[in-house]
C-alpha atoms as a PDB file:
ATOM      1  CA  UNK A   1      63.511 102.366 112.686  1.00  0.00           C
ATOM      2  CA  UNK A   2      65.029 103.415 109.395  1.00  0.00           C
ATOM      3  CA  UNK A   3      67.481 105.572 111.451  1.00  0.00           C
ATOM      4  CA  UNK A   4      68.711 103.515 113.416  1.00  0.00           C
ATOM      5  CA  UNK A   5      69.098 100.922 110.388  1.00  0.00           C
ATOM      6  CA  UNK A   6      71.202 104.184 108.902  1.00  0.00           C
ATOM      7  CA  UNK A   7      73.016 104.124 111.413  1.00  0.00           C
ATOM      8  CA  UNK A   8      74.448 100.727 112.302  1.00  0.00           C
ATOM      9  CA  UNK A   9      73.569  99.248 108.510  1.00  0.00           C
ATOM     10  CA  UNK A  10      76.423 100.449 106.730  1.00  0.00           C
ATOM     11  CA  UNK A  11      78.938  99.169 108.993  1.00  0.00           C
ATOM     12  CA  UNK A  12      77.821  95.747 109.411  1.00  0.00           C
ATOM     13  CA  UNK A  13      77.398  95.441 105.807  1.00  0.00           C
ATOM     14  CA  UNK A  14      81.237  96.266 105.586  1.00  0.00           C
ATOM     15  CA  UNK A  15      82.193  94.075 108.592  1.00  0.00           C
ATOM     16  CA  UNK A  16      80.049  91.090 107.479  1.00  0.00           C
ATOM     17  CA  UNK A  17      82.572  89.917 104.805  1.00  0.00           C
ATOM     18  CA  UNK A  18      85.384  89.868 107.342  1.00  0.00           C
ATOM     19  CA  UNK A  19      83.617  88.042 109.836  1.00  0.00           C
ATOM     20  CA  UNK A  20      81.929  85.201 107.520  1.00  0.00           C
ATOM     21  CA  UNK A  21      86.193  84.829 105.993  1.00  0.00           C
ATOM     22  CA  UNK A  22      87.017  84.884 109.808  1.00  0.00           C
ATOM     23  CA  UNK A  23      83.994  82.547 111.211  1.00  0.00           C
ATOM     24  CA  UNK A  24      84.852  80.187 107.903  1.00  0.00           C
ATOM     25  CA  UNK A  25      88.648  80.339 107.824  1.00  0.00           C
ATOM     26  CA  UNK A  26      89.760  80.678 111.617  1.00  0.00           C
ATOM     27  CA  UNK A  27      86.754  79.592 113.762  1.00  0.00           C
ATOM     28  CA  UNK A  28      85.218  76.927 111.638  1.00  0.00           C
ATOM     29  CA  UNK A  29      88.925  75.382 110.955  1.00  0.00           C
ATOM     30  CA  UNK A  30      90.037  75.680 114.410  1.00  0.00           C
ATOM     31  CA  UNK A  31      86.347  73.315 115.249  1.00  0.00           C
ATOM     32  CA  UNK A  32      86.977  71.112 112.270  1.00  0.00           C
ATOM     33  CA  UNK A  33      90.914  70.504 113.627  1.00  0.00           C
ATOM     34  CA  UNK A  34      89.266  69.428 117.424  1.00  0.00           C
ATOM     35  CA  UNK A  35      87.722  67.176 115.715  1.00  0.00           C
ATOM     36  CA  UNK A  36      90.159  65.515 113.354  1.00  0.00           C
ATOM     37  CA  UNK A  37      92.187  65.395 116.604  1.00  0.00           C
ATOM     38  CA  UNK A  38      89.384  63.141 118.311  1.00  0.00           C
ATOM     39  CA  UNK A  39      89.332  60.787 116.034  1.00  0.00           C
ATOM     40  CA  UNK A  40      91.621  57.802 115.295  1.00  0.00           C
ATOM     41  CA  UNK A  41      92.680  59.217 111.879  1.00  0.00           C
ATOM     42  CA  UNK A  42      96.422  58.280 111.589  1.00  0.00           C
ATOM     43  CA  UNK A  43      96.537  57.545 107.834  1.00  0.00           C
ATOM     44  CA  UNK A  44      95.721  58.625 104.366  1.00  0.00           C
ATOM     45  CA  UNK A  45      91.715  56.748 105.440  1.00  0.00           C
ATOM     46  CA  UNK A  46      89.063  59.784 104.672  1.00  0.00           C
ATOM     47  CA  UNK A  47      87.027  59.130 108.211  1.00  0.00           C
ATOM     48  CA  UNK A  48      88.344  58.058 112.054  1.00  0.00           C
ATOM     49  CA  UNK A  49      86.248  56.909 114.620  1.00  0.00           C
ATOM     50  CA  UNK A  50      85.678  58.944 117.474  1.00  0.00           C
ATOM     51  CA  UNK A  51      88.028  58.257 120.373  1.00  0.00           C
ATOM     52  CA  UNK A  52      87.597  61.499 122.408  1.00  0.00           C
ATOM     53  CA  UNK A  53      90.744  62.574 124.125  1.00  0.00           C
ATOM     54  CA  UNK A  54      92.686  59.620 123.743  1.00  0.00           C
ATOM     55  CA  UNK A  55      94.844  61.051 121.427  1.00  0.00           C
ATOM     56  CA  UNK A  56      95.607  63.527 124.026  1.00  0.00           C
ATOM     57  CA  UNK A  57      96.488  61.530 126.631  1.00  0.00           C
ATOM     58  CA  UNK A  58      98.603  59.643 124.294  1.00  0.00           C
ATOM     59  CA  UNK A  59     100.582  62.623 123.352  1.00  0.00           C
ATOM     60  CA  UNK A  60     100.968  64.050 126.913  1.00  0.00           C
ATOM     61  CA  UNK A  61     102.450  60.621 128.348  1.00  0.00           C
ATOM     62  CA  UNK A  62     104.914  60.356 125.052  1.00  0.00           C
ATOM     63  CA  UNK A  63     108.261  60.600 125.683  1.00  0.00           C
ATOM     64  CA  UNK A  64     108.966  62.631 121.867  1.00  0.00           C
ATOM     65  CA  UNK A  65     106.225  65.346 122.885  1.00  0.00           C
ATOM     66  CA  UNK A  66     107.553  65.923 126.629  1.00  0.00           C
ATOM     67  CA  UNK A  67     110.941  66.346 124.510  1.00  0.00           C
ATOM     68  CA  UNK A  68     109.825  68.744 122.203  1.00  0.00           C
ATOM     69  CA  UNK A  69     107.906  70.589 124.988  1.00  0.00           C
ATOM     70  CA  UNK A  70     111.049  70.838 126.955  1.00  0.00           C
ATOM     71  CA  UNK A  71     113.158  72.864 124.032  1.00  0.00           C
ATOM     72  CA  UNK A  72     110.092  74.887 123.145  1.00  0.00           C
ATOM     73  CA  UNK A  73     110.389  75.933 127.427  1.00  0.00           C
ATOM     74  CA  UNK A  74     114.310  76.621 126.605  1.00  0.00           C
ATOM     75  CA  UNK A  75     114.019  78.360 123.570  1.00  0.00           C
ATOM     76  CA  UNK A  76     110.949  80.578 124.750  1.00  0.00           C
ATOM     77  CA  UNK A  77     113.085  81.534 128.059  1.00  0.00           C
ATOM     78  CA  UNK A  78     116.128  82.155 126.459  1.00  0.00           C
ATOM     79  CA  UNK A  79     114.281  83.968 123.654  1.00  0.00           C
ATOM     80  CA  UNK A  80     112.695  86.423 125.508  1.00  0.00           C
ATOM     81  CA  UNK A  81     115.143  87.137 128.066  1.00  0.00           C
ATOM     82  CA  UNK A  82     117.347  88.247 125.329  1.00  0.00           C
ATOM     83  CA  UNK A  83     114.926  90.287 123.038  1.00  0.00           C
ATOM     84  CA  UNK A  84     113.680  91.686 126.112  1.00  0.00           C
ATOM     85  CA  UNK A  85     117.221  93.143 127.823  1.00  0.00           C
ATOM     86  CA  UNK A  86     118.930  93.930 124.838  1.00  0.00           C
ATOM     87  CA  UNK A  87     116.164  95.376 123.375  1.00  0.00           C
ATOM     88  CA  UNK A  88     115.689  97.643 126.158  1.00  0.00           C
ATOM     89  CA  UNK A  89     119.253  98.323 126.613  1.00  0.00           C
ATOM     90  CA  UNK A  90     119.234  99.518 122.830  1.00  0.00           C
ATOM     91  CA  UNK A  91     116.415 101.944 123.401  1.00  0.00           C
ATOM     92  CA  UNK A  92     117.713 103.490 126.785  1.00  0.00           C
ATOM     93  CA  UNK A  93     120.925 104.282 124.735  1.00  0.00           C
ATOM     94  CA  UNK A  94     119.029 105.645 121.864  1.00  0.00           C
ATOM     95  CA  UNK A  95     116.943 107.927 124.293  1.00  0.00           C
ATOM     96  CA  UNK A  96     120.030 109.357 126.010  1.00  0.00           C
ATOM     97  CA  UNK A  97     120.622 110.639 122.692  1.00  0.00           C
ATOM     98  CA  UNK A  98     123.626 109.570 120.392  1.00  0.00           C
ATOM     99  CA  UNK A  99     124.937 110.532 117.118  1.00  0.00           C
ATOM    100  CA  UNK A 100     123.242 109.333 114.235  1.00  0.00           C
ATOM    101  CA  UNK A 101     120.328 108.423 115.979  1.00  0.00           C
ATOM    102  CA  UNK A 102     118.184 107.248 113.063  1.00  0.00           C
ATOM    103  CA  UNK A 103     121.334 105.394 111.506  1.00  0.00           C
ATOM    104  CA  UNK A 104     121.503 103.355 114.476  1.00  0.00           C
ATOM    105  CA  UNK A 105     118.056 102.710 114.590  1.00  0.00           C
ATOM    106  CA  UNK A 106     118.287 101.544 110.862  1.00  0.00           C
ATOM    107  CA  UNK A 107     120.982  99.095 112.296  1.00  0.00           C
ATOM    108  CA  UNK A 108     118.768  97.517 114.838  1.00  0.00           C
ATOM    109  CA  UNK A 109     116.235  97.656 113.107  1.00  0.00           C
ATOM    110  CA  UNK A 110     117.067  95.888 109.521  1.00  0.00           C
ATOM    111  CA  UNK A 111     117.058  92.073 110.776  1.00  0.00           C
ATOM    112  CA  UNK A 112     113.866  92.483 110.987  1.00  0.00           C
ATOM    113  CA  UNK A 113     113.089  92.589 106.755  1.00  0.00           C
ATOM    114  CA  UNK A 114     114.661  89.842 107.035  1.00  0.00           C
ATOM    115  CA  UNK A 115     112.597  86.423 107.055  1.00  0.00           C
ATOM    116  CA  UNK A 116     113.785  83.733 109.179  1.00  0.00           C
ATOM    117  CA  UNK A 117     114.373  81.575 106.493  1.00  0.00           C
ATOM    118  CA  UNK A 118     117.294  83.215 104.624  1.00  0.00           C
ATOM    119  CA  UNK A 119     118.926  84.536 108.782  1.00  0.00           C
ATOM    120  CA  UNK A 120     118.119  80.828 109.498  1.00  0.00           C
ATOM    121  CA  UNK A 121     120.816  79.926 106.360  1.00  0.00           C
ATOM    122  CA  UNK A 122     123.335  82.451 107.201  1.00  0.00           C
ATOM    123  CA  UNK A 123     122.631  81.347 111.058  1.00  0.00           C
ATOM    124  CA  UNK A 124     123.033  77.255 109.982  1.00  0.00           C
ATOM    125  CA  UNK A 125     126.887  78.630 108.837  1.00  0.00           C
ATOM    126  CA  UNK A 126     127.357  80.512 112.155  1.00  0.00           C
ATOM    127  CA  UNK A 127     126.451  77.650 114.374  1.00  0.00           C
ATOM    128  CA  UNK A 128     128.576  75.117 112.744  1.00  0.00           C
ATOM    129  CA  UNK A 129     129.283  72.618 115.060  1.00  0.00           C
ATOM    130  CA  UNK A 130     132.184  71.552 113.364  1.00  0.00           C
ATOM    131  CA  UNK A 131     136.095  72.652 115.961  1.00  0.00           C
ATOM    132  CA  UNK A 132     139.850  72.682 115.762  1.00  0.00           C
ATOM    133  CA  UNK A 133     141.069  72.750 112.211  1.00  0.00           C
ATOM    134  CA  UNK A 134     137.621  72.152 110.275  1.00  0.00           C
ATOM    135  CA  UNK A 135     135.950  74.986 112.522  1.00  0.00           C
ATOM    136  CA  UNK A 136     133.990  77.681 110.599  1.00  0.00           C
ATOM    137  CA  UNK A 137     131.148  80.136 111.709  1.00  0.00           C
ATOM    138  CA  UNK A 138     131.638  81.400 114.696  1.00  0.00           C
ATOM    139  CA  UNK A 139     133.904  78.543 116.281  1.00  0.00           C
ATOM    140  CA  UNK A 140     136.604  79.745 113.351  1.00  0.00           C
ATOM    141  CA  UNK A 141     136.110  83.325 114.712  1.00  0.00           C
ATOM    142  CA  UNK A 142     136.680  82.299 117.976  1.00  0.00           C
ATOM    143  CA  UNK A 143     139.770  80.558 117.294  1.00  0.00           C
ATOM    144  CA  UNK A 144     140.970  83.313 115.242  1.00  0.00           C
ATOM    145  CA  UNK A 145     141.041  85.462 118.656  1.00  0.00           C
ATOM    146  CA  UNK A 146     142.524  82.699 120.518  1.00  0.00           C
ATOM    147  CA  UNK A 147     139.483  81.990 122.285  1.00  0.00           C
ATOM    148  CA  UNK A 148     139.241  77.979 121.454  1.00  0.00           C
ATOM    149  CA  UNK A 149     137.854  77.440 124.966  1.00  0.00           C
ATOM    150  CA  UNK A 150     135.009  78.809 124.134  1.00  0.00           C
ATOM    151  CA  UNK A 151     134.169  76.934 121.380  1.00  0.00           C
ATOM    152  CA  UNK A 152     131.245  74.844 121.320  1.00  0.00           C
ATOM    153  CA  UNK A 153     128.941  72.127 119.770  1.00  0.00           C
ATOM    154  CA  UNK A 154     126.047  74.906 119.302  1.00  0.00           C
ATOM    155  CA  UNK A 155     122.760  73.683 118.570  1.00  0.00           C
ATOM    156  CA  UNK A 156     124.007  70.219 118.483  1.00  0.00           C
ATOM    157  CA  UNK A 157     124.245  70.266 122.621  1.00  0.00           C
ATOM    158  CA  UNK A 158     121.624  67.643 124.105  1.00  0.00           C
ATOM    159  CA  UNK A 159     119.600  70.550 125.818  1.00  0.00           C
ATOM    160  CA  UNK A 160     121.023  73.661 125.498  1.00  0.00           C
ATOM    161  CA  UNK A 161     121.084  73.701 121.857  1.00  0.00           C
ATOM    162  CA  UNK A 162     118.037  75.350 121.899  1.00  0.00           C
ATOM    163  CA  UNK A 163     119.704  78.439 123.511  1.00  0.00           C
ATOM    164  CA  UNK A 164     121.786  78.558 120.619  1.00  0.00           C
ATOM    165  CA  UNK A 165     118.890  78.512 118.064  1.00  0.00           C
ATOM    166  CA  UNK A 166     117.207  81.843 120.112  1.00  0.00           C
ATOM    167  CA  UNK A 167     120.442  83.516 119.354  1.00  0.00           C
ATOM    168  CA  UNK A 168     118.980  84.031 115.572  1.00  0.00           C
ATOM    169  CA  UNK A 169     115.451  84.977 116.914  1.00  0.00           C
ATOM    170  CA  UNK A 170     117.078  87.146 119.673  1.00  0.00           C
ATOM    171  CA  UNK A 171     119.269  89.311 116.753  1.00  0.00           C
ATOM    172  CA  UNK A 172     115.707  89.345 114.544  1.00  0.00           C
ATOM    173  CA  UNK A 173     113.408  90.478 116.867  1.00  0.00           C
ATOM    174  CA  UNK A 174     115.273  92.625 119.374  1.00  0.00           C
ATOM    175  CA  UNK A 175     115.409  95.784 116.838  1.00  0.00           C
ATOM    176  CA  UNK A 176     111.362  95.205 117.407  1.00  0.00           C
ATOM    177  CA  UNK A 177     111.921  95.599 121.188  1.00  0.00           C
ATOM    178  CA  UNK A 178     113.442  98.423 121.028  1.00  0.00           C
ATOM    179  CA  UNK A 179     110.968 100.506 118.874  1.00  0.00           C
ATOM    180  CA  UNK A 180     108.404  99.714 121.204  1.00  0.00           C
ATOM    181  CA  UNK A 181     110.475 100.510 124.621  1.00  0.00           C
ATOM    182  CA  UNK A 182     111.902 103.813 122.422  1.00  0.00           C
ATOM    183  CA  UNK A 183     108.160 105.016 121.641  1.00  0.00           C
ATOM    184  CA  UNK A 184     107.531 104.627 125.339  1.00  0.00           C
ATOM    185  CA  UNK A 185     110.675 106.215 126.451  1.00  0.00           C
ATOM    186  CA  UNK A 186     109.854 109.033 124.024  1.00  0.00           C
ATOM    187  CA  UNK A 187     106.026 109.046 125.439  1.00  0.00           C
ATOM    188  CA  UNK A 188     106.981 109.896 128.912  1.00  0.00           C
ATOM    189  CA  UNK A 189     106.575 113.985 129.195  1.00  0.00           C
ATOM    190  CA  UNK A 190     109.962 115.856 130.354  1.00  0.00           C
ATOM    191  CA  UNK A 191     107.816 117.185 133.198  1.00  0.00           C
ATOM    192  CA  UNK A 192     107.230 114.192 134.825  1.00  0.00           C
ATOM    193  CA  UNK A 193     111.406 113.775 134.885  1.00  0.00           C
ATOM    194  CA  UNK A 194     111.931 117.658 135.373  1.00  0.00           C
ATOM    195  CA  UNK A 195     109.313 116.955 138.746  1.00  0.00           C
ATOM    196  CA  UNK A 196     111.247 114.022 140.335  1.00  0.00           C
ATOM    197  CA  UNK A 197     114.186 115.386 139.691  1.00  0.00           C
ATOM    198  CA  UNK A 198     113.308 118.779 141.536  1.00  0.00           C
ATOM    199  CA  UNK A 199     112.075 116.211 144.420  1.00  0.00           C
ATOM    200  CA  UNK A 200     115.884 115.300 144.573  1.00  0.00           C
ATOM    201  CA  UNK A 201     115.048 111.708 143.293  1.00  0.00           C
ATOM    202  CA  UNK A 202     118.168 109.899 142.109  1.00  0.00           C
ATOM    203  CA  UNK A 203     118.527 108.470 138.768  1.00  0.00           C
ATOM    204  CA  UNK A 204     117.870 105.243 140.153  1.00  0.00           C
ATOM    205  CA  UNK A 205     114.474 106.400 141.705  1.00  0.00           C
ATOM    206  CA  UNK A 206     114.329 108.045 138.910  1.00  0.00           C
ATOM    207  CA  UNK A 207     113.519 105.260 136.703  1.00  0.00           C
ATOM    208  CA  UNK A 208     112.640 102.740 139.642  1.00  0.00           C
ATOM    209  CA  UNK A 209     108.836 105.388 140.588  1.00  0.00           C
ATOM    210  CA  UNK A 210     108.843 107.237 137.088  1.00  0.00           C
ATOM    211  CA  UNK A 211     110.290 105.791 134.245  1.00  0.00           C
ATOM    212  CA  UNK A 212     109.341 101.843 134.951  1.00  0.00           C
ATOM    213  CA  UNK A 213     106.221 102.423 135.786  1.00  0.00           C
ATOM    214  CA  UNK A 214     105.212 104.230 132.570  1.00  0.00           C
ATOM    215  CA  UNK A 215     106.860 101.575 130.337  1.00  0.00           C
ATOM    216  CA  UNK A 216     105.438  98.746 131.988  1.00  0.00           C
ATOM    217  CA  UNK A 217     102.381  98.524 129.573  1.00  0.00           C
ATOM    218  CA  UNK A 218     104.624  98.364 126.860  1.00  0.00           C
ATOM    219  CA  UNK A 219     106.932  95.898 128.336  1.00  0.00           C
ATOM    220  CA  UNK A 220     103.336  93.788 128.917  1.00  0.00           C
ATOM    221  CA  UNK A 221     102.742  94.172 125.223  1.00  0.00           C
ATOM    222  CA  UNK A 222     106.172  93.212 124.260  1.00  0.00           C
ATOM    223  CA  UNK A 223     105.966  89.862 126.306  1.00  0.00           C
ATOM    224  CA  UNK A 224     102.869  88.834 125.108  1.00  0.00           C
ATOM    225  CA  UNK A 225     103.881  88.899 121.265  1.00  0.00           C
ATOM    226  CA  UNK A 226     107.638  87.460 121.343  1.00  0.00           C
ATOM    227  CA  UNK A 227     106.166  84.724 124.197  1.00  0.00           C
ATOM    228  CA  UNK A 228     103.079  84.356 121.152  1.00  0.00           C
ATOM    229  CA  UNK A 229     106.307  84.212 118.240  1.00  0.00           C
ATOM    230  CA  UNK A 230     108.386  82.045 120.633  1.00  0.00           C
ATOM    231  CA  UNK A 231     105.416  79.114 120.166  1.00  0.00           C
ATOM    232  CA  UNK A 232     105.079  79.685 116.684  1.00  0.00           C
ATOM    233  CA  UNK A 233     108.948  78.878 115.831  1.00  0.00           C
ATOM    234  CA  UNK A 234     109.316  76.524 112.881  1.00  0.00           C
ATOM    235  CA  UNK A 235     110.699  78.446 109.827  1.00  0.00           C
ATOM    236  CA  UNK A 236     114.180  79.092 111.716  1.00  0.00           C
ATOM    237  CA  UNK A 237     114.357  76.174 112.929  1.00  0.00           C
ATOM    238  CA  UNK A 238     113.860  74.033 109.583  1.00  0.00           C
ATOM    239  CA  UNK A 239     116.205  76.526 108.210  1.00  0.00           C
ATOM    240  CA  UNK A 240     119.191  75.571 110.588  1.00  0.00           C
ATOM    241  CA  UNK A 241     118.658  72.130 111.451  1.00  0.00           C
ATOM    242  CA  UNK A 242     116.056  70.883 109.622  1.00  0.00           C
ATOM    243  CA  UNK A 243     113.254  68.582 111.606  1.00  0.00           C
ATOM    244  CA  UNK A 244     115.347  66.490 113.558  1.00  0.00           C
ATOM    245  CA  UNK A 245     115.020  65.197 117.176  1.00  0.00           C
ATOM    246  CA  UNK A 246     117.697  66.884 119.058  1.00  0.00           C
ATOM    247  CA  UNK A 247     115.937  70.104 117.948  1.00  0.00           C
ATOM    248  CA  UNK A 248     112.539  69.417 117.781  1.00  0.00           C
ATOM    249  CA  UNK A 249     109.715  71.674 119.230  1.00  0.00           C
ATOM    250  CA  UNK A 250     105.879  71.315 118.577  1.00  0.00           C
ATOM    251  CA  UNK A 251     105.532  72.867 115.211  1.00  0.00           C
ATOM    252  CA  UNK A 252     108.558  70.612 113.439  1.00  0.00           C
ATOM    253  CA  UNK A 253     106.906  67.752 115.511  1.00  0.00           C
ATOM    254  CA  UNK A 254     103.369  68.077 114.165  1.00  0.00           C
ATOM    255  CA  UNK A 255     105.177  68.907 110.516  1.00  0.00           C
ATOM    256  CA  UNK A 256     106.620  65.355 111.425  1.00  0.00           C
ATOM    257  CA  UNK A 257     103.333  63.831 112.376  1.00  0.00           C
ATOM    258  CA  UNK A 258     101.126  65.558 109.302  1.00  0.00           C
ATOM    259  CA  UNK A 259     103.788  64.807 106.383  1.00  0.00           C
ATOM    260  CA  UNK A 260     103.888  61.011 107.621  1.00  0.00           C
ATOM    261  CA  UNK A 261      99.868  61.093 107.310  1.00  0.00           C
ATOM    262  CA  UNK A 262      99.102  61.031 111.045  1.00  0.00           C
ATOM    263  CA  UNK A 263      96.695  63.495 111.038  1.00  0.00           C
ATOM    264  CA  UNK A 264      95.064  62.895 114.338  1.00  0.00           C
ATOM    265  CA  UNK A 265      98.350  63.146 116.214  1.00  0.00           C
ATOM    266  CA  UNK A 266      98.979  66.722 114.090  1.00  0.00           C
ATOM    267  CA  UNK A 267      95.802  68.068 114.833  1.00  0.00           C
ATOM    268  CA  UNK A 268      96.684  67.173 118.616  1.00  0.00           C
ATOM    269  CA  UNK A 269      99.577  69.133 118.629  1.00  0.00           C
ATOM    270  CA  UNK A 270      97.892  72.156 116.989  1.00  0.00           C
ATOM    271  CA  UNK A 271      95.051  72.014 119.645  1.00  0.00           C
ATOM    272  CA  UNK A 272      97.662  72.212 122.200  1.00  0.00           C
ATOM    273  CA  UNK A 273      99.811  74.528 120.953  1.00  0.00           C
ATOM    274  CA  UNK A 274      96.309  76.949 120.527  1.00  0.00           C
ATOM    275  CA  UNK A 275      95.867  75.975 123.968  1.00  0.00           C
ATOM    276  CA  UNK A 276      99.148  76.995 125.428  1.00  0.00           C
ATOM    277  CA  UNK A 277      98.701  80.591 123.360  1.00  0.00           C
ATOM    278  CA  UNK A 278      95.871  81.245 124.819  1.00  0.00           C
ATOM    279  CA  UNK A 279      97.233  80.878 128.099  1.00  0.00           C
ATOM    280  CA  UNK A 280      99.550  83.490 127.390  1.00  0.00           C
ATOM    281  CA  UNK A 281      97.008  86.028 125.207  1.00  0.00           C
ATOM    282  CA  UNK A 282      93.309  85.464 126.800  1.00  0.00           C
ATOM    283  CA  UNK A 283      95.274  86.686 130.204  1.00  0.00           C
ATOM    284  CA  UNK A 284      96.690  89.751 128.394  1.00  0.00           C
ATOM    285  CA  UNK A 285      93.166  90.366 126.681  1.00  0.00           C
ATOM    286  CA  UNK A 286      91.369  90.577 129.682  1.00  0.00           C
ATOM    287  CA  UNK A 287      94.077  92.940 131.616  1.00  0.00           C
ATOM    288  CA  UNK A 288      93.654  95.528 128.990  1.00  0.00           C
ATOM    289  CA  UNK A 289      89.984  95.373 128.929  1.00  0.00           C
ATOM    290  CA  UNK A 290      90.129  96.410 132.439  1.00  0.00           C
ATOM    291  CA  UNK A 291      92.454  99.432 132.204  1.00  0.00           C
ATOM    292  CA  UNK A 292      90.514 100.444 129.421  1.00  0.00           C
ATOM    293  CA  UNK A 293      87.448 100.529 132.047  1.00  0.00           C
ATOM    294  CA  UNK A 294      89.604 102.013 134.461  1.00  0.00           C
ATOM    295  CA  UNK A 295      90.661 104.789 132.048  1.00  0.00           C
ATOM    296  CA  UNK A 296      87.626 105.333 130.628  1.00  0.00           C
END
C-alpha cells in the first residue's frame, strides 16, 4: 500500500493543481455558459428564466447568424487552402535545398511574431477599397503597374470580402505550414527515396507512394489547427474592419451581442462555435488514439 501510494502520489499531487484551474476555469465555465445560454437573459437583469433551447432555435433561423456563418465558411475555405498550398510549396523548395536556407526560413517565418492586431493595421491600408485617383494599398500598386483592371473593392465585396480578409491570415500562418511540412520532409529517411528510386519510380510516384504518404499525418495535424484558428478569427478582423455586418463572423457577432448586454444570445454563439470545434478536433482526437494503438 505505501508503495504504490509512492508511486502514483507524487504525481497527482503535482497534477491536482492543474486540473482543479482546468475543472474551475475551462470545464466549470464552459457548464456555467450552457446555462446562461438557456435562459432568457438579454439584459443587464442578474437571473433569466429557463427557456431551454429556444435561444438556439432563435439564432439558427436568424437571418444575421446564417450571415455570419456563411463568411466564417468563406474565410475558413479560403484560409486554409492558402496556408495549406503555399505552405507546402515553401517547404518542398526549402527541402530541395537553396541558398541561404535558414535566411529564407527566417523570411517565412517572421509574420508569425507578429500579432494579428498590428498585420491587421498594416493589412486595413493594403485592402483599401478606395480606386482611380484616391487608390492606395494595393489598388495604388496595381495601378502603378498598369494593372487597373484588377483593382478591386477588397473586403468591402458583398461575399467575397471574406477571401480578402484570409489573405492576412494566409501571409501569418503559412510560415507555420511550412515548418511543419519541412520537419516532415526532413523526417523521411534518404533510404526510403534511394529504394524507390532504384525501383525506377518516377518523381511523380515518387512522391505520389513515398513522400505523400509519410507527410500525411502532418498535413492531418496542420488542418486540424488552422481549421481550429480559422473559427477563432476576431482580432484581424476588428483590426481591418472593425465589427460591422458586411464582415461579420461568429466571434465579432457574439462581441456584438455581449457588449449590447444580450448575454443569452452571446453565450449561444459561444456554445455553437465550441460545438462546431469539436466537430473538427474530437474527430482528429480519436484518429490518433487509434494509430497510437496501432503503433503501439
Amino acid at each position: 500500500m505505501r508503495k504504490g501510494i509512492r508511486n502514483w502520489g507524487p504525481p497527482v499531487l503535482l497534477l491536482t493543481p492543474s486540473l482543479i484551474l482546468v475543472a474551475i476555469f475551462v470545464y466549470g465555465l464552459i457548464i456555467a455558459n450552457i446555462q446562461t445560454s438557456m435562459t432568457d437573459r438579454h439584459s443587464l437583469a442578474a437571473e433569466g428564466a429557463f427557456v431551454g433551447f429556444q435561444n438556439y432555435i432563435t439564432l439558427l433561423t436568424e437571418g444575421r447568424f446564417l450571415h455570419s456563418l456563411l463568411n466564417l465558411v468563406v474565410f475558413t475555405v479560403v484560409f486554409i487552402a492558402g496556408t495549406m498550398i503555399f505552405g507546402f510549396i515553401w517547404a518542398w523548395l526549402l527541402d530541395k535545398g537553396v541558398k541561404a536556407e535558414g535566411v529564407f526560413r527566417s523570411v517565412y517565418l517572421f509574420p508569425m511574431a507578429v500579432s494579428f492586431v498590428a498585420s491587421g493595421v498594416v493589412w486595413r491600408w493594403l485592402l483599401n477599397s478606395a480606386e482611380g485617383d484616391r487608390a492606395s494599398g494595393l489598388n495604388r500598386m496595381l495601378q502603378t503597374f498598369g494593372l487597373d483592371f484588377l483593382q478591386n473593392s477588397w473586403w468591402n465585396e458583398p461575399i467575397w470580402g471574406m477571401a480578402a480578409i484570409a489573405m492576412p491570415a494566409i501571409w501569418q500562418l503559412s510560415g507555420y505550414i511550412m515548418a511543419l511540412f519541412l520537419a516532415g520532409f526532413r523526417g523521411i529517411p534518404d533510404e526510403l527515396r534511394e529504394a524507390a528510386r532504384m525501383d525506377g519510380a518516377s518523381e511523380w510516384k515518387l512522391y505520389r507512394h513515398v513522400i505523400f504518404p509519410q507527410l500525411s499525418p502532418i498535413a492531418l495535424s496542420a488542418l486540424i489547427i488552422v481549421s481550429h484558428m480559422s473559427l477563432k478569427v476576431f482580432d484581424l478582423i476588428m483590426a481591418v474592419t472593425k465589427a460591422i455586418y458586411q464582415t461579420e463572423v461568429p466571434a465579432t457577432y457574439m462581441w456584438v451581442a455581449l457588449t449590447s448586454n444580450d448575454y443569452a444570445k452571446a453565450s449561444a454563439i459561444a456554445t455553437v462555435l465550441l460545438v462546431i470545434a469539436s466537430l473538427f478536433i474530437i474527430p482528429y482526437l480519436i484518429h490518433t488514439m487509434r494509430e497510437e494503438k496501432r503503433s503501439s
